[in-house]
Protein backbone atom coordinates (compact mmCIF):
# COMPACT_ATOMS: atom_id res chain seq x y z
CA UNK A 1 -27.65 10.79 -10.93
CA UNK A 2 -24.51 8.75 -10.74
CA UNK A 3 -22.53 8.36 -7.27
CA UNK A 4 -18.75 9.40 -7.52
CA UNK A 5 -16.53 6.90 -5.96
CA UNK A 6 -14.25 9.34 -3.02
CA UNK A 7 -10.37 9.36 -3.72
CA UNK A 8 -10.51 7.01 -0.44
CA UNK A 9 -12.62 4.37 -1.82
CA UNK A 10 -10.45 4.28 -5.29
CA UNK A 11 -7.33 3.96 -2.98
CA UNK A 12 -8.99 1.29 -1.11
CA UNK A 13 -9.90 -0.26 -4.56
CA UNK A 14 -6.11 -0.31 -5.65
CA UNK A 15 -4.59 -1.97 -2.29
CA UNK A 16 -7.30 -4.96 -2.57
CA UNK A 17 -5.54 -6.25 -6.32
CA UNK A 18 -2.18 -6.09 -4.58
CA UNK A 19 -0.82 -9.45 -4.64
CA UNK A 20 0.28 -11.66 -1.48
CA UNK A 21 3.92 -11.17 -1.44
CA UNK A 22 4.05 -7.98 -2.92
CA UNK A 23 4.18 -4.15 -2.09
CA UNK A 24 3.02 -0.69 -3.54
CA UNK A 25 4.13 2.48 -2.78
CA UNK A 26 1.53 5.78 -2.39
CA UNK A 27 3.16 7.40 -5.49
CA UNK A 28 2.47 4.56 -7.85
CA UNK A 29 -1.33 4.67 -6.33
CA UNK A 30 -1.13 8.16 -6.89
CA UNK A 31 0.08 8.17 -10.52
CA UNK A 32 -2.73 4.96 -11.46
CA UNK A 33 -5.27 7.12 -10.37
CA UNK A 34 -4.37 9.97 -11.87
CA UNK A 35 -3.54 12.13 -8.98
CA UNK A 36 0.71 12.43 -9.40
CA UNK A 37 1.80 14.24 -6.51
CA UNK A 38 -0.78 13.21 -4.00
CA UNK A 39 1.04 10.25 -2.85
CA UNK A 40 0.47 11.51 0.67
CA UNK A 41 -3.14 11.83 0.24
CA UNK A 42 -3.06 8.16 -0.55
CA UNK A 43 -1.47 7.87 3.11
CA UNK A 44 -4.14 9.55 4.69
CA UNK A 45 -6.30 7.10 3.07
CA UNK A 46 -4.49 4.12 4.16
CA UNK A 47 -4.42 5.73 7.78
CA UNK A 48 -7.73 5.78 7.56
CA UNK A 49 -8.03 2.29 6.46
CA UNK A 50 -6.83 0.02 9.40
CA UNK A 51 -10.82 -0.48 10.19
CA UNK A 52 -11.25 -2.07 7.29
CA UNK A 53 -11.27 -5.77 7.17
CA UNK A 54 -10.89 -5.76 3.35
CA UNK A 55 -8.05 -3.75 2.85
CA UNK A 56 -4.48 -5.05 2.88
CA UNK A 57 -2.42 -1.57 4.10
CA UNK A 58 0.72 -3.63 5.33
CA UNK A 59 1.13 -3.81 1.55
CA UNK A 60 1.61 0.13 0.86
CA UNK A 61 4.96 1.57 1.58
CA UNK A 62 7.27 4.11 0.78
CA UNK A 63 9.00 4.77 -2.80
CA UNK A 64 12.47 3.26 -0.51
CA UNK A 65 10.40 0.12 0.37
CA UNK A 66 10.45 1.31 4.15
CA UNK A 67 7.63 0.42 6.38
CA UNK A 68 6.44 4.03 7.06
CA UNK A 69 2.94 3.47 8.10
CA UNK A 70 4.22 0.61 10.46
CA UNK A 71 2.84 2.55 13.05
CA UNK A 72 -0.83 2.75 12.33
CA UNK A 73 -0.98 -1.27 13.18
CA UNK A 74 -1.33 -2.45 16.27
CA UNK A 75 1.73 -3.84 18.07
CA UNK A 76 4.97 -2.25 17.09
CA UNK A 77 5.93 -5.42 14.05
CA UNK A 78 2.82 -6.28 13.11
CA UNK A 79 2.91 -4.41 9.52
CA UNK A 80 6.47 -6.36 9.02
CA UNK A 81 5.35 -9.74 10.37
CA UNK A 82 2.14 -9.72 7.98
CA UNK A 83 4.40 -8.85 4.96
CA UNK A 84 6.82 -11.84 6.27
CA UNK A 85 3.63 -14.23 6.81
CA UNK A 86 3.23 -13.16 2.85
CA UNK A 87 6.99 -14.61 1.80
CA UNK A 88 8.02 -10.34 1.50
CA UNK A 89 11.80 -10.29 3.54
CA UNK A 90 11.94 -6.97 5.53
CA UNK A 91 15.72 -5.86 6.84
CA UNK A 92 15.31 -2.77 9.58
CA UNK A 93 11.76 -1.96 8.24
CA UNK A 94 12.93 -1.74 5.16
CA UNK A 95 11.65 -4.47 1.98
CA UNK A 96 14.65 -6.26 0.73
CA UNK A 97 14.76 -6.96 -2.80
CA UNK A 98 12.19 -4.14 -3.25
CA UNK A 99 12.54 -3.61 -7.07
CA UNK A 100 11.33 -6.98 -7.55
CA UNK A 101 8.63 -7.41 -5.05
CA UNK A 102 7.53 -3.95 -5.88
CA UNK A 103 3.92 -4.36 -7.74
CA UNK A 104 2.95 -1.17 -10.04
CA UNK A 105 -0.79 -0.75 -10.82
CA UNK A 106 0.05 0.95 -14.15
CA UNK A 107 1.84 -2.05 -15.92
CA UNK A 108 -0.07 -4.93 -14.19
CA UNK A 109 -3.89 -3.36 -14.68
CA UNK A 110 -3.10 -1.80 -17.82
């Protein structure tokens, strides 16, 4: 009997190959995984994620490059000052330069 990974874990999976100094967004999760349209399922898992030592969530934002789950970290900056620590430039919680720091799962694990 084989165990079936939950659509939390896969998440999780994703967000730990994104690369230092670059972002995601919860649709291009979503679509990787095979689940278009649940890109706010993939924010419930990344809510759920701040626990998790292993898990780099400042790197998930919005299809805009804004810092939407900048309030599930502690402090009211720390999701932009761990994305600045990581060379990403953030303008009003927003990612500057976002279609080239943007990383999408379906062209780079494909």
């Amino acid at each position: 009997m084989s165990v079936r990974k939950s659509f939390f874990d896969k998440v999780y999976s994703i967000v730990k190959l994104i690369p230092p100094g670059r972002v995601t967004t919860y649709g291009l999760i979503a679509n990787y995984l095979g689940s278009v349209g649940s890109s706010r399922v993939v924010g419930y898992a990344m809510n759920a994620s701040h626990n998790l030592q292993d898990v780099p969530a400042h790197r998930v934002v919005n299809r805009n490059g804004l810092l939407t789950g900048k309030h599930h970290f502690a402090g009211t900056n720390l999701m932009k000052d761990l994305l600045e620590s990581e060379g990403v430039k953030i303008f009003e919680n927003t990612v500057l330069d976002f279609e080239n720091v943007v990383w999408d799962p379906s062209k780079d694990l494909d």
